[in-house]
N, C-alpha and C. Protein backbone atom coordinates (compact mmCIF):
# COMPACT_ATOMS: atom_id res chain seq x y z
N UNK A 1 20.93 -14.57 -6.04
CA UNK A 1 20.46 -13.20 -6.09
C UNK A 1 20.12 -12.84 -7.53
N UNK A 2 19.22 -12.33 -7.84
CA UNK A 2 18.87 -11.60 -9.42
C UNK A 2 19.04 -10.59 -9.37
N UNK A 3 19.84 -10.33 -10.83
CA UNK A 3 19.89 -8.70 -10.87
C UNK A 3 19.27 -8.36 -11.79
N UNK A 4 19.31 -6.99 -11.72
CA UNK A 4 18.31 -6.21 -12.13
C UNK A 4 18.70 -5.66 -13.11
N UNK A 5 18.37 -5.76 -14.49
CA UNK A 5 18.97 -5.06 -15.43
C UNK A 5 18.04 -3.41 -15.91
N UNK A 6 18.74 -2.57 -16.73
CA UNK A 6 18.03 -1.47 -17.27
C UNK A 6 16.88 -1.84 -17.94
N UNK A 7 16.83 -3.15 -18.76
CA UNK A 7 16.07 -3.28 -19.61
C UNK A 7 14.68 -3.47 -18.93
N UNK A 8 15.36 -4.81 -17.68
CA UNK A 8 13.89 -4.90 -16.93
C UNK A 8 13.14 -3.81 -16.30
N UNK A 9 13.99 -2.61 -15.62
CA UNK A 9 13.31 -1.64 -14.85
C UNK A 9 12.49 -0.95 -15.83
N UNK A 10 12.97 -0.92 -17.68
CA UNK A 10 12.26 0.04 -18.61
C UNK A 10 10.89 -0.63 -18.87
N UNK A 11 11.01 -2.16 -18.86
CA UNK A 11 10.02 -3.21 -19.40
C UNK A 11 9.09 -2.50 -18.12
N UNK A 12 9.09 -2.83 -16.55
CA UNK A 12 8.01 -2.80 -15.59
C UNK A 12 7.44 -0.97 -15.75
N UNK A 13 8.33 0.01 -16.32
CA UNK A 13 8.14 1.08 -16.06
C UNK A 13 6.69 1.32 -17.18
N UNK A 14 7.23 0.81 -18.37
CA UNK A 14 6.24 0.45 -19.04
C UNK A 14 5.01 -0.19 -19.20
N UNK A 15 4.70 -1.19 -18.32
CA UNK A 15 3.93 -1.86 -17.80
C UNK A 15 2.92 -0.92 -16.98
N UNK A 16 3.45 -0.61 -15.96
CA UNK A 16 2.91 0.76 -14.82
C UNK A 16 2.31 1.76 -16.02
N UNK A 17 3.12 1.96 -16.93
CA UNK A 17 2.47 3.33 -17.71
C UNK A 17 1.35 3.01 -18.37
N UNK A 18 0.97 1.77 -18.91
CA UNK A 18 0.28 1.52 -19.99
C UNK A 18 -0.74 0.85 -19.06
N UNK A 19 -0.93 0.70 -18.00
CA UNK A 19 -2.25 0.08 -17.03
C UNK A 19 -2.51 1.16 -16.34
N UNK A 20 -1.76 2.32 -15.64
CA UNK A 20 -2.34 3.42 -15.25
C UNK A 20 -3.02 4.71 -16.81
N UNK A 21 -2.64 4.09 -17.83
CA UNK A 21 -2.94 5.06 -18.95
C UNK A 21 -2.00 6.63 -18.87
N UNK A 22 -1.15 6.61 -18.14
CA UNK A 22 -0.07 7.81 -17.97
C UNK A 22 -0.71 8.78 -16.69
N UNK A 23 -1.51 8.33 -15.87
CA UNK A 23 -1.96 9.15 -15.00
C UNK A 23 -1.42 9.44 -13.17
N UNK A 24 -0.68 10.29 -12.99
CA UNK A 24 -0.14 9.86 -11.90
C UNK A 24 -1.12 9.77 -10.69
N UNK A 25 -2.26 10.04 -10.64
CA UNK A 25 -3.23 9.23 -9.41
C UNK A 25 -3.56 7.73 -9.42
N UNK A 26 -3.30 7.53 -10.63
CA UNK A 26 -3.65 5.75 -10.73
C UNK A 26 -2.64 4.91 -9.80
N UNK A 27 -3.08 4.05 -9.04
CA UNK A 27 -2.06 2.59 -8.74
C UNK A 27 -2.85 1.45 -8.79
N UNK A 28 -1.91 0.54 -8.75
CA UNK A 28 -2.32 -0.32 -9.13
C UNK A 28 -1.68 -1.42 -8.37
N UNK A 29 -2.19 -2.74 -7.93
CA UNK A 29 -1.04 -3.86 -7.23
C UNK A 29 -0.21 -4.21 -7.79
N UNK A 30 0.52 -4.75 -7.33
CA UNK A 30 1.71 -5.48 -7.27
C UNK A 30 1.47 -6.98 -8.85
N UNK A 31 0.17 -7.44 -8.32
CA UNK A 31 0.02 -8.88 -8.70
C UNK A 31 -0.90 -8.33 -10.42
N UNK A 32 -1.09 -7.16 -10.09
CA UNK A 32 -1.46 -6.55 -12.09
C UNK A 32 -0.44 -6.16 -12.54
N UNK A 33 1.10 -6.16 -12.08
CA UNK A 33 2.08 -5.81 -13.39
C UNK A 33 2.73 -7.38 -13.46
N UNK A 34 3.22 -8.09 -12.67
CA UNK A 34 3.12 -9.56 -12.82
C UNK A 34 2.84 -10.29 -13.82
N UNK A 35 1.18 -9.88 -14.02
CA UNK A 35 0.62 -10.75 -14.71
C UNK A 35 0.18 -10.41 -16.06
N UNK A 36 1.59 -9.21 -16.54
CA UNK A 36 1.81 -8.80 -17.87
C UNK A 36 2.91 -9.22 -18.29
N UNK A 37 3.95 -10.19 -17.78
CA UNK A 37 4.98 -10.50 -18.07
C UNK A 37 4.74 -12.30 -17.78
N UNK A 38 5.99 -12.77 -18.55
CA UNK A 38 5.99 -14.17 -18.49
C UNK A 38 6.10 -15.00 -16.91
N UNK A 39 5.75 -16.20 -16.94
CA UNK A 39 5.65 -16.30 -15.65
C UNK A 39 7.09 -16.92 -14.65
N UNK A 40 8.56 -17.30 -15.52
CA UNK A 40 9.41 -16.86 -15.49
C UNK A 40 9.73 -16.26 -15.27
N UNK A 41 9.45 -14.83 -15.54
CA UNK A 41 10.61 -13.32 -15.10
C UNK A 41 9.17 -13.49 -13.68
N UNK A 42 8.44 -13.27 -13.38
CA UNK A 42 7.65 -12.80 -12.03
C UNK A 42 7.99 -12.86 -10.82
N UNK A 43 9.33 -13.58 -10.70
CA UNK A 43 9.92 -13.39 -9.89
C UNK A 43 11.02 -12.18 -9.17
N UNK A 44 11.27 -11.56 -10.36
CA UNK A 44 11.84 -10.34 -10.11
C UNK A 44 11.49 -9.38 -10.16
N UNK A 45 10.09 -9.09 -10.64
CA UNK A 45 9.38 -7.74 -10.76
C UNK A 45 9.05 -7.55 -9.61
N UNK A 46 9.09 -7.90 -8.09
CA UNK A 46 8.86 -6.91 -6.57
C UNK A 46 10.46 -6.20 -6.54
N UNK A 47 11.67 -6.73 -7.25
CA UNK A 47 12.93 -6.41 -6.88
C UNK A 47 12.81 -5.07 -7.67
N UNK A 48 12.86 -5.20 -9.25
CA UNK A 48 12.91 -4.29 -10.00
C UNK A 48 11.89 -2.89 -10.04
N UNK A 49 10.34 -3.11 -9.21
CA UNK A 49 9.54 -2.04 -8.51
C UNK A 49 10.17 -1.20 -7.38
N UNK A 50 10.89 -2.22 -6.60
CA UNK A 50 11.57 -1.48 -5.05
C UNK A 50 12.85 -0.73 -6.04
N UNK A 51 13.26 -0.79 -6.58
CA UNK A 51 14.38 -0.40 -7.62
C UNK A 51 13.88 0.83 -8.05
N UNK A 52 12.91 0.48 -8.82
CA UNK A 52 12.24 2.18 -9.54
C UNK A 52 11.64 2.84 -8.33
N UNK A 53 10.98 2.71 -7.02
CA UNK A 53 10.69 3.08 -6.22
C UNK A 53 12.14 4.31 -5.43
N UNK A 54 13.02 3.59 -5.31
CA UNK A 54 14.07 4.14 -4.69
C UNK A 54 14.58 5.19 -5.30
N UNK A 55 14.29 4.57 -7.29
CA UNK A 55 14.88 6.08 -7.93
C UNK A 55 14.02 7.48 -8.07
N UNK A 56 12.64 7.07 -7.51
CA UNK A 56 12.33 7.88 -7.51
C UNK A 56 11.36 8.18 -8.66
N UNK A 57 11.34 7.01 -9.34
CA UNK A 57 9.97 7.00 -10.53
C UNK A 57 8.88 6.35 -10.40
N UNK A 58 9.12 5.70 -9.50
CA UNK A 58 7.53 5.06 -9.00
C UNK A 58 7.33 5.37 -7.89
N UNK A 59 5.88 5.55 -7.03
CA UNK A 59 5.51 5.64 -5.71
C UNK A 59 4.79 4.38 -5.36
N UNK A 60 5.50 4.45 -3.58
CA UNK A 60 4.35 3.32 -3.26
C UNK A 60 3.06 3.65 -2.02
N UNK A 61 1.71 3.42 -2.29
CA UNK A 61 0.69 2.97 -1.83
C UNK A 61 0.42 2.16 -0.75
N UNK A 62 0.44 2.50 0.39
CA UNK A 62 0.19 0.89 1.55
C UNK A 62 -1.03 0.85 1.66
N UNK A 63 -1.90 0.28 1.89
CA UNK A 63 -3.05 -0.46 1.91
C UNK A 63 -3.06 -1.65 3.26
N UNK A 64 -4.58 -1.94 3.70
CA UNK A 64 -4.23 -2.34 4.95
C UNK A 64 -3.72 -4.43 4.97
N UNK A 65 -3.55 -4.37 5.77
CA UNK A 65 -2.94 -5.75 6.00
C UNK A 65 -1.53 -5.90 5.30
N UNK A 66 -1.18 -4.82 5.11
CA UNK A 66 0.48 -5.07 4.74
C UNK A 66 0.68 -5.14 3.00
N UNK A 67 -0.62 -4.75 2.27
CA UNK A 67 -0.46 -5.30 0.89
C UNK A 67 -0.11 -3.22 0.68
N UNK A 68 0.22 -3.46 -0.99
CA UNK A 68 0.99 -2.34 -1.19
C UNK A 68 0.63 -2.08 -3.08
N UNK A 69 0.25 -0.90 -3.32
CA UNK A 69 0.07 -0.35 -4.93
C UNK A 69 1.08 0.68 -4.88
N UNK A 70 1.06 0.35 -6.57
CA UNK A 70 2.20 1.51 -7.30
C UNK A 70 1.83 2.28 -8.04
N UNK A 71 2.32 3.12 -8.11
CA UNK A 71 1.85 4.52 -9.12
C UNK A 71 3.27 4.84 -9.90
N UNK A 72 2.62 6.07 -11.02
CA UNK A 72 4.65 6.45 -11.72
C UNK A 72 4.03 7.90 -11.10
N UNK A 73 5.29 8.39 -10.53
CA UNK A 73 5.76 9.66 -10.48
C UNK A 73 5.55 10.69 -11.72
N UNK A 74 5.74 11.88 -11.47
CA UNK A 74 5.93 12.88 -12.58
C UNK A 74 6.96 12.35 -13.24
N UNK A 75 8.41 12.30 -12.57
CA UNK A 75 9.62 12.16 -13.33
C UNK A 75 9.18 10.69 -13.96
N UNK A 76 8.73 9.54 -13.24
CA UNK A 76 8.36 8.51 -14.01
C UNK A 76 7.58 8.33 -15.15
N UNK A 77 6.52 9.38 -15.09
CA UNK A 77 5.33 9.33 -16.23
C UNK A 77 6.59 9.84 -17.59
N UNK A 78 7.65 11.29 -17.29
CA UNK A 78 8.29 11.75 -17.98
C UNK A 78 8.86 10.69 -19.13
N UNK A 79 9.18 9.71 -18.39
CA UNK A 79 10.68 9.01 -18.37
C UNK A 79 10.25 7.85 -19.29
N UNK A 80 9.21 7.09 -18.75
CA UNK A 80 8.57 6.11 -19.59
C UNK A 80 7.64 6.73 -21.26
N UNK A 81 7.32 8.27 -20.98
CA UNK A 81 7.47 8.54 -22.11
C UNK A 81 8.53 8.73 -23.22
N UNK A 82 9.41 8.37 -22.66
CA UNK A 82 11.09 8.46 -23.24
C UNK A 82 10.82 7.21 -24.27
N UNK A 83 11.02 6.27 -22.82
CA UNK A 83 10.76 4.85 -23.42
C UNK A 83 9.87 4.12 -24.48
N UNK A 84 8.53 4.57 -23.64
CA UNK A 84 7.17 3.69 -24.55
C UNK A 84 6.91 3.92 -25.25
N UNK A 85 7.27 4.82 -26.27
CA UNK A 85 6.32 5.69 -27.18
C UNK A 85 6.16 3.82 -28.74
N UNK A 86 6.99 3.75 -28.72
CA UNK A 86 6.89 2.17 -29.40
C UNK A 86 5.83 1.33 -29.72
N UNK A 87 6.02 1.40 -27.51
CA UNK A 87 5.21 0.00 -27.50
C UNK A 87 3.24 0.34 -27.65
């Protein structure tokens, strides 16, 4: 089982922020935040999305045939401005 640390949920939240440009109508797939991280960790970024999903900082998008986009929330756009201002 992998867990999920703070750091990773801040890393993907960041990710989401900086490919939607901070806009909460933007989403985006699954397989474009992936393929901003090493290909090592890519295995845990669907865990650590359903994670921010649940808290309530990301939304999810269904799309047909079962595939699925993400967006950040208000509180998410908030929150990752906490975070990103850095990166």
């Amino acid at each position: 089982m992998v867990k999920i640390s703070e750091r990773d949920m801040i890393r993907v939240l960041c990710i989401i922020y900086l490919l939607c440009g901070g806009s909460p109508k933007c989403h985006i797939p699954l397989e474009a935040i992936e393929s901003k991280v090493p290909g090592h960790e890519r295995g845990k970024i669907k865990k650590v999305v359903k994670e921010l999903v649940t808290r309530g900082l990301v939304y999810e998008k269904p799309h047909g045939k079962g595939r699925k986009s993400y967006g950040l929330t208000r509180e998410g756009i908030r929150t990752a401005l906490n975070y990103c201002k850095g990166e």
